[in-house]
PDB file of N, CA and C in Angstrom:
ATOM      1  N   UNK A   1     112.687 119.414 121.093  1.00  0.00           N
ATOM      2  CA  UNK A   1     111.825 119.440 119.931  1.00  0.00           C
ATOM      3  C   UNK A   1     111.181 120.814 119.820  1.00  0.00           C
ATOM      4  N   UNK A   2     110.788 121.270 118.284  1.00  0.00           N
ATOM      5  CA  UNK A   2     110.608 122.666 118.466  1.00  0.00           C
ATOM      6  C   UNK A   2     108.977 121.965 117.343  1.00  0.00           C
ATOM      7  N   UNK A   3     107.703 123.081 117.563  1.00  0.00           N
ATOM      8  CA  UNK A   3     106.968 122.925 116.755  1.00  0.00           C
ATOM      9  C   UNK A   3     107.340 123.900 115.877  1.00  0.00           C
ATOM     10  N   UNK A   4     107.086 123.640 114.265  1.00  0.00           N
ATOM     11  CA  UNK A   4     107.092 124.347 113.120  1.00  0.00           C
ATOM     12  C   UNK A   4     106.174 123.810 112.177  1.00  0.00           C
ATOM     13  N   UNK A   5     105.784 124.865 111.451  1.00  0.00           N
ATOM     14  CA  UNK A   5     104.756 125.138 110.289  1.00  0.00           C
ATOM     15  C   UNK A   5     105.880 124.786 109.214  1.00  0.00           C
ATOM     16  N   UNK A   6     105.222 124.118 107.753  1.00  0.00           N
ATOM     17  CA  UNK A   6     105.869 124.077 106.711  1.00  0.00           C
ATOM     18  C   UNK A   6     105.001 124.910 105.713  1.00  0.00           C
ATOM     19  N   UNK A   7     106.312 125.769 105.408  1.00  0.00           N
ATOM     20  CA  UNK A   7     105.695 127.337 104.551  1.00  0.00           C
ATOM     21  C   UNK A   7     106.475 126.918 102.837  1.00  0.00           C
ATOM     22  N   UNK A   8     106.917 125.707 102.479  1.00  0.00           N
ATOM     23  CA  UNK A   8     107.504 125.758 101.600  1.00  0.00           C
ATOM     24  C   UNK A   8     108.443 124.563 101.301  1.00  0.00           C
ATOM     25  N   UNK A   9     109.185 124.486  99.720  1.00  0.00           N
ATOM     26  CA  UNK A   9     109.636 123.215  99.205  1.00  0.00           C
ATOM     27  C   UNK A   9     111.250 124.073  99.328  1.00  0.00           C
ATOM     28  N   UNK A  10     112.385 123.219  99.170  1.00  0.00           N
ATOM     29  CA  UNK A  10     113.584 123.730  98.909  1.00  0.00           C
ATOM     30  C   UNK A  10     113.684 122.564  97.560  1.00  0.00           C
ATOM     31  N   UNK A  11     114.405 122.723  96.389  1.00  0.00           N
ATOM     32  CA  UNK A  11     115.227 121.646  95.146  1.00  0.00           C
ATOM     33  C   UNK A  11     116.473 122.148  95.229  1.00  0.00           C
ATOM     34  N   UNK A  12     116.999 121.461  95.220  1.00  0.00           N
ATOM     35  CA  UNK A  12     119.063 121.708  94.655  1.00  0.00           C
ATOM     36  C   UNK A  12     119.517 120.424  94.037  1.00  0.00           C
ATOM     37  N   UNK A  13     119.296 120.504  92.727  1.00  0.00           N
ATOM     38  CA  UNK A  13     120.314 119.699  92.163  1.00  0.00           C
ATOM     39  C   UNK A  13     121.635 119.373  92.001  1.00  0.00           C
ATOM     40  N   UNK A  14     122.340 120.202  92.679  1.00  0.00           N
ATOM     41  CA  UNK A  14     123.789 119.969  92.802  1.00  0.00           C
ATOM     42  C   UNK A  14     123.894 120.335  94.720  1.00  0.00           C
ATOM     43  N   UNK A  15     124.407 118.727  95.480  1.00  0.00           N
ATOM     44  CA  UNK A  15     124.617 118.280  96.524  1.00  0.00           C
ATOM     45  C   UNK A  15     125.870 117.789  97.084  1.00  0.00           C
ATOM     46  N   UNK A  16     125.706 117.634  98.460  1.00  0.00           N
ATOM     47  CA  UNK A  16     126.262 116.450  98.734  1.00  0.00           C
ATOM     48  C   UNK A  16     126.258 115.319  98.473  1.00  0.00           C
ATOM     49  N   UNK A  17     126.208 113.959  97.875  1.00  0.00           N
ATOM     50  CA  UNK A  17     125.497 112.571  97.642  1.00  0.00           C
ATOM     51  C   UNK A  17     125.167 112.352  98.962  1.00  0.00           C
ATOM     52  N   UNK A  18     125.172 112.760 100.055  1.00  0.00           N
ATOM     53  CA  UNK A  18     124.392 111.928 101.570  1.00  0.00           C
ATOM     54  C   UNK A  18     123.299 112.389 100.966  1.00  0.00           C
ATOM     55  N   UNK A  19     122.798 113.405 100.425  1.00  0.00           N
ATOM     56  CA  UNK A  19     121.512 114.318 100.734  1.00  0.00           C
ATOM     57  C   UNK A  19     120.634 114.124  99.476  1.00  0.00           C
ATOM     58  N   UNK A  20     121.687 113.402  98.581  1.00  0.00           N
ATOM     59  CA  UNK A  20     120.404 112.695  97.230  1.00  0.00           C
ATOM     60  C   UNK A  20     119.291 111.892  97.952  1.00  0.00           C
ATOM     61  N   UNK A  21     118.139 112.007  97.544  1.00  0.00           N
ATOM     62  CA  UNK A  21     116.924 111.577  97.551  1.00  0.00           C
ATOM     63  C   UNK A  21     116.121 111.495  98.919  1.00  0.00           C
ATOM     64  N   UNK A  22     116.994 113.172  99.368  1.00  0.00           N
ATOM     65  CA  UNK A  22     115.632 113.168 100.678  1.00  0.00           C
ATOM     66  C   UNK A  22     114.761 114.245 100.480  1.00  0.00           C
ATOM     67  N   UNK A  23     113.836 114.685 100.889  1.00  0.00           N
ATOM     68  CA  UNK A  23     112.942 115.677 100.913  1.00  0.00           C
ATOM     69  C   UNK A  23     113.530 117.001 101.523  1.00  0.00           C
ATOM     70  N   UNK A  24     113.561 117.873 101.189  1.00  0.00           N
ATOM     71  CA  UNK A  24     113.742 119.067 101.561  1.00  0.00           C
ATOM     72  C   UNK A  24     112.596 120.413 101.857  1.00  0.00           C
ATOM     73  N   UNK A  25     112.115 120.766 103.238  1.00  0.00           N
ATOM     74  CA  UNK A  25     111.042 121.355 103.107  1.00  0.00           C
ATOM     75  C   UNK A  25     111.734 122.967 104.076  1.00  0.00           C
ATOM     76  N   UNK A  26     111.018 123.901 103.532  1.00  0.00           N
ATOM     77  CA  UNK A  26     111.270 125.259 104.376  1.00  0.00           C
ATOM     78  C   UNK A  26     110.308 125.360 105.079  1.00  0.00           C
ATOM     79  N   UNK A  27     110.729 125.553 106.396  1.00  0.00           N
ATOM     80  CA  UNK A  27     109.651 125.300 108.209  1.00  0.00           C
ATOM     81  C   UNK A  27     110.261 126.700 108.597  1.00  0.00           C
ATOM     82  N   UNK A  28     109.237 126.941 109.003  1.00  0.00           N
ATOM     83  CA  UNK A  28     109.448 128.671 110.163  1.00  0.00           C
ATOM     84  C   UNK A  28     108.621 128.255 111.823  1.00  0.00           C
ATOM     85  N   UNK A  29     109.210 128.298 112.843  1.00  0.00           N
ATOM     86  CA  UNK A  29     108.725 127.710 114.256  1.00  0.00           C
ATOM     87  C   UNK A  29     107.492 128.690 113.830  1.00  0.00           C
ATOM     88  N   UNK A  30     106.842 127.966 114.901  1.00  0.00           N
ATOM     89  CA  UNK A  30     105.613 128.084 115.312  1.00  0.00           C
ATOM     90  C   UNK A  30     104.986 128.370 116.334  1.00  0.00           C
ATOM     91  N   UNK A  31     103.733 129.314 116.776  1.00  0.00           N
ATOM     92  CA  UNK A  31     103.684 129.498 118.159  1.00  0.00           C
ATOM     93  C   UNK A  31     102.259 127.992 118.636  1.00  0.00           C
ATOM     94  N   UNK A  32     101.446 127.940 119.635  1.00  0.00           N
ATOM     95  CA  UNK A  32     100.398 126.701 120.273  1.00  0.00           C
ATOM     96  C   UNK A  32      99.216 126.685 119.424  1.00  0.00           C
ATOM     97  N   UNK A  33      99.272 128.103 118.434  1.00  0.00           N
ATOM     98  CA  UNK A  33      98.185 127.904 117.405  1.00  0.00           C
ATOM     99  C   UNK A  33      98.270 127.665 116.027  1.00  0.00           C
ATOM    100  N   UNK A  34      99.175 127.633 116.075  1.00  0.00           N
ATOM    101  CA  UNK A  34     100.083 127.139 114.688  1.00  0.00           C
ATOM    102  C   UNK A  34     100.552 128.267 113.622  1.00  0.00           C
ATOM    103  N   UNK A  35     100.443 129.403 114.035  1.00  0.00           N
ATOM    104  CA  UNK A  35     100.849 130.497 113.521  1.00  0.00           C
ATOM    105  C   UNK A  35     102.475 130.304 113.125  1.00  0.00           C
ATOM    106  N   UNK A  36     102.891 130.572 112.173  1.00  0.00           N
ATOM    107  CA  UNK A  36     104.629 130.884 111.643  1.00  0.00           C
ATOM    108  C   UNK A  36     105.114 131.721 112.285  1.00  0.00           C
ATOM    109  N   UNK A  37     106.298 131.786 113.087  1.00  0.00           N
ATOM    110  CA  UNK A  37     107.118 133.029 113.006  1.00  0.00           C
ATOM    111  C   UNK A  37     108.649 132.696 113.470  1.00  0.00           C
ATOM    112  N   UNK A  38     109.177 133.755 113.494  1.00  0.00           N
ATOM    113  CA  UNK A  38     110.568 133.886 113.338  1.00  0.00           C
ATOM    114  C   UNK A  38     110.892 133.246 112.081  1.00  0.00           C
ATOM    115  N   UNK A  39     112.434 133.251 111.774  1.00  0.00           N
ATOM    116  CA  UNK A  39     113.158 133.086 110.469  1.00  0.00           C
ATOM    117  C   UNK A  39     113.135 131.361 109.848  1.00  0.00           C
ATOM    118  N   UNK A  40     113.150 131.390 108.467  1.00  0.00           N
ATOM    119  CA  UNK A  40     112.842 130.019 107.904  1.00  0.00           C
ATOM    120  C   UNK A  40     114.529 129.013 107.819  1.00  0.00           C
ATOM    121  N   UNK A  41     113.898 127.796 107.354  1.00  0.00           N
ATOM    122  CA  UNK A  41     115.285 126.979 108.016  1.00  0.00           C
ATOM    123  C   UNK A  41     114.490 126.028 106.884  1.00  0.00           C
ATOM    124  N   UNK A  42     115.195 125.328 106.735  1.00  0.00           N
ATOM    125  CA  UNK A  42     115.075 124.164 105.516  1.00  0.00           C
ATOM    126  C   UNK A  42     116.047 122.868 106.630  1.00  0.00           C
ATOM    127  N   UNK A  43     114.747 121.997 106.486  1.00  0.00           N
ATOM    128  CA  UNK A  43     115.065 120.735 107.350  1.00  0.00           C
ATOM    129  C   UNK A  43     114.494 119.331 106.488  1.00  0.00           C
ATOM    130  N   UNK A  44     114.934 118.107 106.510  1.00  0.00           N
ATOM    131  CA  UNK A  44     114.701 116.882 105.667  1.00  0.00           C
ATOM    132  C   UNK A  44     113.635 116.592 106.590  1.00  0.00           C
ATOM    133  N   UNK A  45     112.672 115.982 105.828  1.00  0.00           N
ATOM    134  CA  UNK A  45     111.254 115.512 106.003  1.00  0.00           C
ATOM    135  C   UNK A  45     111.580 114.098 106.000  1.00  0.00           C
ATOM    136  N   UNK A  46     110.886 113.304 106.939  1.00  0.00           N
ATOM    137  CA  UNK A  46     111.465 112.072 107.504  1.00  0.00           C
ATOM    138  C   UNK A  46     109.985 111.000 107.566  1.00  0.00           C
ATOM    139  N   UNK A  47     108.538 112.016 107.038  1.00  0.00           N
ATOM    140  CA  UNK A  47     107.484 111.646 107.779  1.00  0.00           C
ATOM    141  C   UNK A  47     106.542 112.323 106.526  1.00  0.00           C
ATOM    142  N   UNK A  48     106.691 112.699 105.713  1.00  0.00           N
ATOM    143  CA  UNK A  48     105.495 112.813 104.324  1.00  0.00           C
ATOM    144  C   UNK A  48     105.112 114.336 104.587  1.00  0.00           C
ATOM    145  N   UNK A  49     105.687 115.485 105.487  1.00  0.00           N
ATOM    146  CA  UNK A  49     105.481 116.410 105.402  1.00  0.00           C
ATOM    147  C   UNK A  49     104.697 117.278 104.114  1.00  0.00           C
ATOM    148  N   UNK A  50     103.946 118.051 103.904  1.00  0.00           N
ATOM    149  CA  UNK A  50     103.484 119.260 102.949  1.00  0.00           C
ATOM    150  C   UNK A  50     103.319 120.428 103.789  1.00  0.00           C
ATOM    151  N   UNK A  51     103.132 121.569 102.780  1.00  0.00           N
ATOM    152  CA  UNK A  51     102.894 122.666 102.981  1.00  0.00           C
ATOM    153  C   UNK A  51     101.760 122.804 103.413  1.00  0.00           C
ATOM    154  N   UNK A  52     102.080 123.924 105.142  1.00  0.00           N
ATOM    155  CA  UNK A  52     100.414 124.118 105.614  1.00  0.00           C
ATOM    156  C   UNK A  52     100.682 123.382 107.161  1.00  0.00           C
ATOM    157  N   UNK A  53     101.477 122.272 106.813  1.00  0.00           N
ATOM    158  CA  UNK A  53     101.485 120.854 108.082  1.00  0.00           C
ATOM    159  C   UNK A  53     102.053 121.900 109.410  1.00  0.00           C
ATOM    160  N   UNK A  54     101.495 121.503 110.643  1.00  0.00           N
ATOM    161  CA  UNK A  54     102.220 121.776 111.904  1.00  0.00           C
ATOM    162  C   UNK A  54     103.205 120.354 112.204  1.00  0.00           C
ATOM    163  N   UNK A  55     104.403 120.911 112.191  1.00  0.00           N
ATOM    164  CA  UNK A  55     105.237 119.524 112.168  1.00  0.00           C
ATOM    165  C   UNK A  55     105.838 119.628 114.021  1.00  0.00           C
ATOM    166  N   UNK A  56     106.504 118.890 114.037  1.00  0.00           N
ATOM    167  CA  UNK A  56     107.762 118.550 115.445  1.00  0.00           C
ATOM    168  C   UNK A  56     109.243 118.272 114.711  1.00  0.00           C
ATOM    169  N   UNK A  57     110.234 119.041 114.916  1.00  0.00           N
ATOM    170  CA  UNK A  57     111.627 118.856 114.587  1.00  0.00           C
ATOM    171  C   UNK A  57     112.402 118.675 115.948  1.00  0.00           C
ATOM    172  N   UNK A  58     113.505 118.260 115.092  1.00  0.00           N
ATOM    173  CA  UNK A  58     114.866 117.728 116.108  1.00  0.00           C
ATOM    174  C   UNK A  58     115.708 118.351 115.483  1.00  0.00           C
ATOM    175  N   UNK A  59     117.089 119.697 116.274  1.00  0.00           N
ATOM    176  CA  UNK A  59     117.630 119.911 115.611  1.00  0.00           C
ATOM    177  C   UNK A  59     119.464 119.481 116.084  1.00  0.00           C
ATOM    178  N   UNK A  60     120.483 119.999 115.856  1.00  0.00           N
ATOM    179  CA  UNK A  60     121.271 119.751 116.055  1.00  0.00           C
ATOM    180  C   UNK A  60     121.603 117.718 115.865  1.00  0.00           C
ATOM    181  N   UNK A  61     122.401 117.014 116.772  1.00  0.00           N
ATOM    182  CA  UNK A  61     123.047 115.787 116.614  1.00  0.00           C
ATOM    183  C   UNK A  61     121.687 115.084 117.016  1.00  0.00           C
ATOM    184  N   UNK A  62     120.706 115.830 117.627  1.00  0.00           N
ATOM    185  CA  UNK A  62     119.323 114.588 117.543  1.00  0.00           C
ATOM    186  C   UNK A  62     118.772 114.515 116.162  1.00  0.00           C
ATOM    187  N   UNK A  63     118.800 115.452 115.149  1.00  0.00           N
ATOM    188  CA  UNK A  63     118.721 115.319 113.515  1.00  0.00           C
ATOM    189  C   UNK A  63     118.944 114.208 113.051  1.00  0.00           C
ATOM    190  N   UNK A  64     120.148 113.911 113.626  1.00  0.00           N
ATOM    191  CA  UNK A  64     120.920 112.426 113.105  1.00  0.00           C
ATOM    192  C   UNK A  64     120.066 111.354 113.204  1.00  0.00           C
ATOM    193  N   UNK A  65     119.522 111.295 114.167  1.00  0.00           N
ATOM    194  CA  UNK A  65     118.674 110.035 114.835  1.00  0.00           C
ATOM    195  C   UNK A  65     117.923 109.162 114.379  1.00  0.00           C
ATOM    196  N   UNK A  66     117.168 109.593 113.065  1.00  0.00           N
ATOM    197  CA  UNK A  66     116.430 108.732 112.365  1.00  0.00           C
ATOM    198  C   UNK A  66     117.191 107.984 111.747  1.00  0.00           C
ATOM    199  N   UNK A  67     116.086 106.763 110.543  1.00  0.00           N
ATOM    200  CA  UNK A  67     116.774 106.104 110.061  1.00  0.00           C
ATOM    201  C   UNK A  67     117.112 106.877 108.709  1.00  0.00           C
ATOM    202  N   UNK A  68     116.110 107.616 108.148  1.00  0.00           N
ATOM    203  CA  UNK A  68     116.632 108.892 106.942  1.00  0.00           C
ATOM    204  C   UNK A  68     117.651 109.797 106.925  1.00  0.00           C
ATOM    205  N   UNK A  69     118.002 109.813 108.421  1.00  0.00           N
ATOM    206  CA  UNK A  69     119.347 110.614 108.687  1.00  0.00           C
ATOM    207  C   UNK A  69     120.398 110.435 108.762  1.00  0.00           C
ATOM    208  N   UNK A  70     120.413 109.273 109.485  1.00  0.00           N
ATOM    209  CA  UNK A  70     122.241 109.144 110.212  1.00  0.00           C
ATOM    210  C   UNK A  70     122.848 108.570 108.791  1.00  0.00           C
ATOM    211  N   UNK A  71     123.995 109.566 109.478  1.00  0.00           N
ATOM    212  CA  UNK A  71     125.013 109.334 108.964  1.00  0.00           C
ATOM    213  C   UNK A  71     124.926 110.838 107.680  1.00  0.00           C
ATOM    214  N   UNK A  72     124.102 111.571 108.036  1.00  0.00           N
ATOM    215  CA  UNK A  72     124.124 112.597 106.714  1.00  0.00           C
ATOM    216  C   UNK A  72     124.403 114.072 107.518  1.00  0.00           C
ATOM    217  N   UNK A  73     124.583 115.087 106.432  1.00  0.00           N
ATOM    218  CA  UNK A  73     124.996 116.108 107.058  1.00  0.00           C
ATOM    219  C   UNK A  73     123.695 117.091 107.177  1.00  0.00           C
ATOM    220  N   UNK A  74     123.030 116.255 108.334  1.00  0.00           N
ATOM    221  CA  UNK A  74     121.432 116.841 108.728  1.00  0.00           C
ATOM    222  C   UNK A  74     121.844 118.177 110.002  1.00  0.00           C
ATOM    223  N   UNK A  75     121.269 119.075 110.027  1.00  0.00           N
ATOM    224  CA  UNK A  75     120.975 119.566 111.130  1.00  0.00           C
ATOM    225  C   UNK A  75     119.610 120.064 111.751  1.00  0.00           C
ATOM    226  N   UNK A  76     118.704 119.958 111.059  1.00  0.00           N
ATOM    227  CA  UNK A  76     117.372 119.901 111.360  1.00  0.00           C
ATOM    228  C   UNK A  76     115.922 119.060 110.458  1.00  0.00           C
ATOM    229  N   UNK A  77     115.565 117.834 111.032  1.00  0.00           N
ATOM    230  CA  UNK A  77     114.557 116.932 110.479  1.00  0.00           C
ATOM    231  C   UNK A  77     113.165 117.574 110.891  1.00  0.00           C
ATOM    232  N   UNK A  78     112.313 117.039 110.348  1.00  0.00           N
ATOM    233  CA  UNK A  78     111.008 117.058 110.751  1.00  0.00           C
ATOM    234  C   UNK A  78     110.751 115.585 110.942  1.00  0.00           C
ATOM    235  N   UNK A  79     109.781 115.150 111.938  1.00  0.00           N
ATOM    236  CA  UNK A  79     110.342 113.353 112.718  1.00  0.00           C
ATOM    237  C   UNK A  79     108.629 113.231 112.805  1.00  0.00           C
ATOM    238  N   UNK A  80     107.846 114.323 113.114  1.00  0.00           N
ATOM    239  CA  UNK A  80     106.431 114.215 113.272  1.00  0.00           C
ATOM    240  C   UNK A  80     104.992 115.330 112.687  1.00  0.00           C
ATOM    241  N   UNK A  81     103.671 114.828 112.401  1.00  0.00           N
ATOM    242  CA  UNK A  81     103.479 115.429 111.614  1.00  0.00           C
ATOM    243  C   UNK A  81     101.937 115.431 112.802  1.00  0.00           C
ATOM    244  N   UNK A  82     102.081 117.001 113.243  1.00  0.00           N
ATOM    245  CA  UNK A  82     101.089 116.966 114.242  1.00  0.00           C
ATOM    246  C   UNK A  82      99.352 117.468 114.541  1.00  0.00           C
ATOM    247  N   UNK A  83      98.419 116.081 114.747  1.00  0.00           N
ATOM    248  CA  UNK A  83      97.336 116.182 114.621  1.00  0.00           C
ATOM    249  C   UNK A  83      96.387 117.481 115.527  1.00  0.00           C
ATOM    250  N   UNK A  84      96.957 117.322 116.216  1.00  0.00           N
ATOM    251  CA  UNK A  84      96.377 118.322 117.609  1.00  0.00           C
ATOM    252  C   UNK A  84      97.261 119.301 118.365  1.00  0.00           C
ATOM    253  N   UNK A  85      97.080 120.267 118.755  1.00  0.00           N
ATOM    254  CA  UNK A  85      97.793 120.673 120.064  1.00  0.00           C
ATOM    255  C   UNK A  85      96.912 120.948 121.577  1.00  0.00           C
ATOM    256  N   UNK A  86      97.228 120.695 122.197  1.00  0.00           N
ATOM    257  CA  UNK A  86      96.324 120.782 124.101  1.00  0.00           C
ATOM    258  C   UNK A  86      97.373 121.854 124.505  1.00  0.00           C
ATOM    259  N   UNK A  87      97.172 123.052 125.171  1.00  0.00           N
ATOM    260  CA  UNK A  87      98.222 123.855 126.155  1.00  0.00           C
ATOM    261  C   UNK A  87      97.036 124.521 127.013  1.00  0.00           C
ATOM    262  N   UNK A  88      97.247 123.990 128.456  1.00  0.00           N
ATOM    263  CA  UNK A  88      96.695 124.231 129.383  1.00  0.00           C
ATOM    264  C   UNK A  88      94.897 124.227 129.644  1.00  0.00           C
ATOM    265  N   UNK A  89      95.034 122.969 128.846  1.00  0.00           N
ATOM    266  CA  UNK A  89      93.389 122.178 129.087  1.00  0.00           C
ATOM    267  C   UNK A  89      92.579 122.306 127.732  1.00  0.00           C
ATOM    268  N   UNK A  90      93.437 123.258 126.689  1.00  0.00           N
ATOM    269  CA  UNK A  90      92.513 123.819 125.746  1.00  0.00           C
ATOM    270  C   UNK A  90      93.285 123.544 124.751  1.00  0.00           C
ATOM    271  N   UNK A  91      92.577 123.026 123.755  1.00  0.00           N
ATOM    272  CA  UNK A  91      93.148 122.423 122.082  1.00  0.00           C
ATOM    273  C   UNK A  91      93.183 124.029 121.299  1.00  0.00           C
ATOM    274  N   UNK A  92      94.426 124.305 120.988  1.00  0.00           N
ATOM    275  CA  UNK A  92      94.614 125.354 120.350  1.00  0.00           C
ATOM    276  C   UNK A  92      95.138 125.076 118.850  1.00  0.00           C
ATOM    277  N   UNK A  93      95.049 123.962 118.462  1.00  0.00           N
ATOM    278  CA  UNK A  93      95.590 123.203 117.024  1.00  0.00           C
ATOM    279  C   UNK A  93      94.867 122.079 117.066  1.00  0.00           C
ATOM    280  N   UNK A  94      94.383 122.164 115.955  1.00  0.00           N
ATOM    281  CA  UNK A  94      93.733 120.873 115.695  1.00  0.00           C
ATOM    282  C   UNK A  94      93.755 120.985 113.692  1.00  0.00           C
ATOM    283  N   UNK A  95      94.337 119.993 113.657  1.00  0.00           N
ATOM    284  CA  UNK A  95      94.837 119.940 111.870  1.00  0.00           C
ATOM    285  C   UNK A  95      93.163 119.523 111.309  1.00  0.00           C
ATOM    286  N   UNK A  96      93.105 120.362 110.113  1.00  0.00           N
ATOM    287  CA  UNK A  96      91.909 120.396 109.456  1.00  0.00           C
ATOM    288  C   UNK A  96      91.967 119.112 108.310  1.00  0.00           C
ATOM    289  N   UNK A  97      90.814 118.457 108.336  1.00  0.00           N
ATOM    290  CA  UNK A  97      90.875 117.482 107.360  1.00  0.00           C
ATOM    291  C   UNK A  97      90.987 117.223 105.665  1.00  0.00           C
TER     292      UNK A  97
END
């Protein structure tokens, strides 16, 4: 599982039909404070994701795994939408209300 920030929406009206009517969001990983970085990736939202959210993804054949997934041509979901982070005794994320 990798943490990532959601910096953005993806639309494409012309698809695959597996991929009609899922969410499409653009996520860039993230470092323990929830900062963005490295390069963006567009992954199906599985969990009510928005822009701003510190999420948890699955990428590769664990993508598949949900019930929004399998069977589609996923390679990276977002599965969780995360309230807090703790790294080494100290909350360095904590989602604002």
């Amino acid at each position: 599982m990798l943490i990532a920030k959601v910096v953005g929406s993806a639309v494409s009206t012309i698809k695959d039909e597996k991929l009609i009517g899922v969410k499409l969001l653009v996520i860039r990983e993230a470092d323990e404070h929830g900062e963005a970085e490295g390069k963006p990736l567009v992954a199906i939202d599985t969990v009510g994701a928005g822009v701003g959210d510190l999420v948890l993804t699955a990428s590769g054949s664990s993508a598949r795994q949900t019930d929004i997934t399998q069977n589609r041509p996923v390679d990276t979901v977002i599965m969780a939408i995360l309230d807090s982070l703790e790294v080494d005794g100290e909350i360095t994320y904590r989602k604002s209300a």
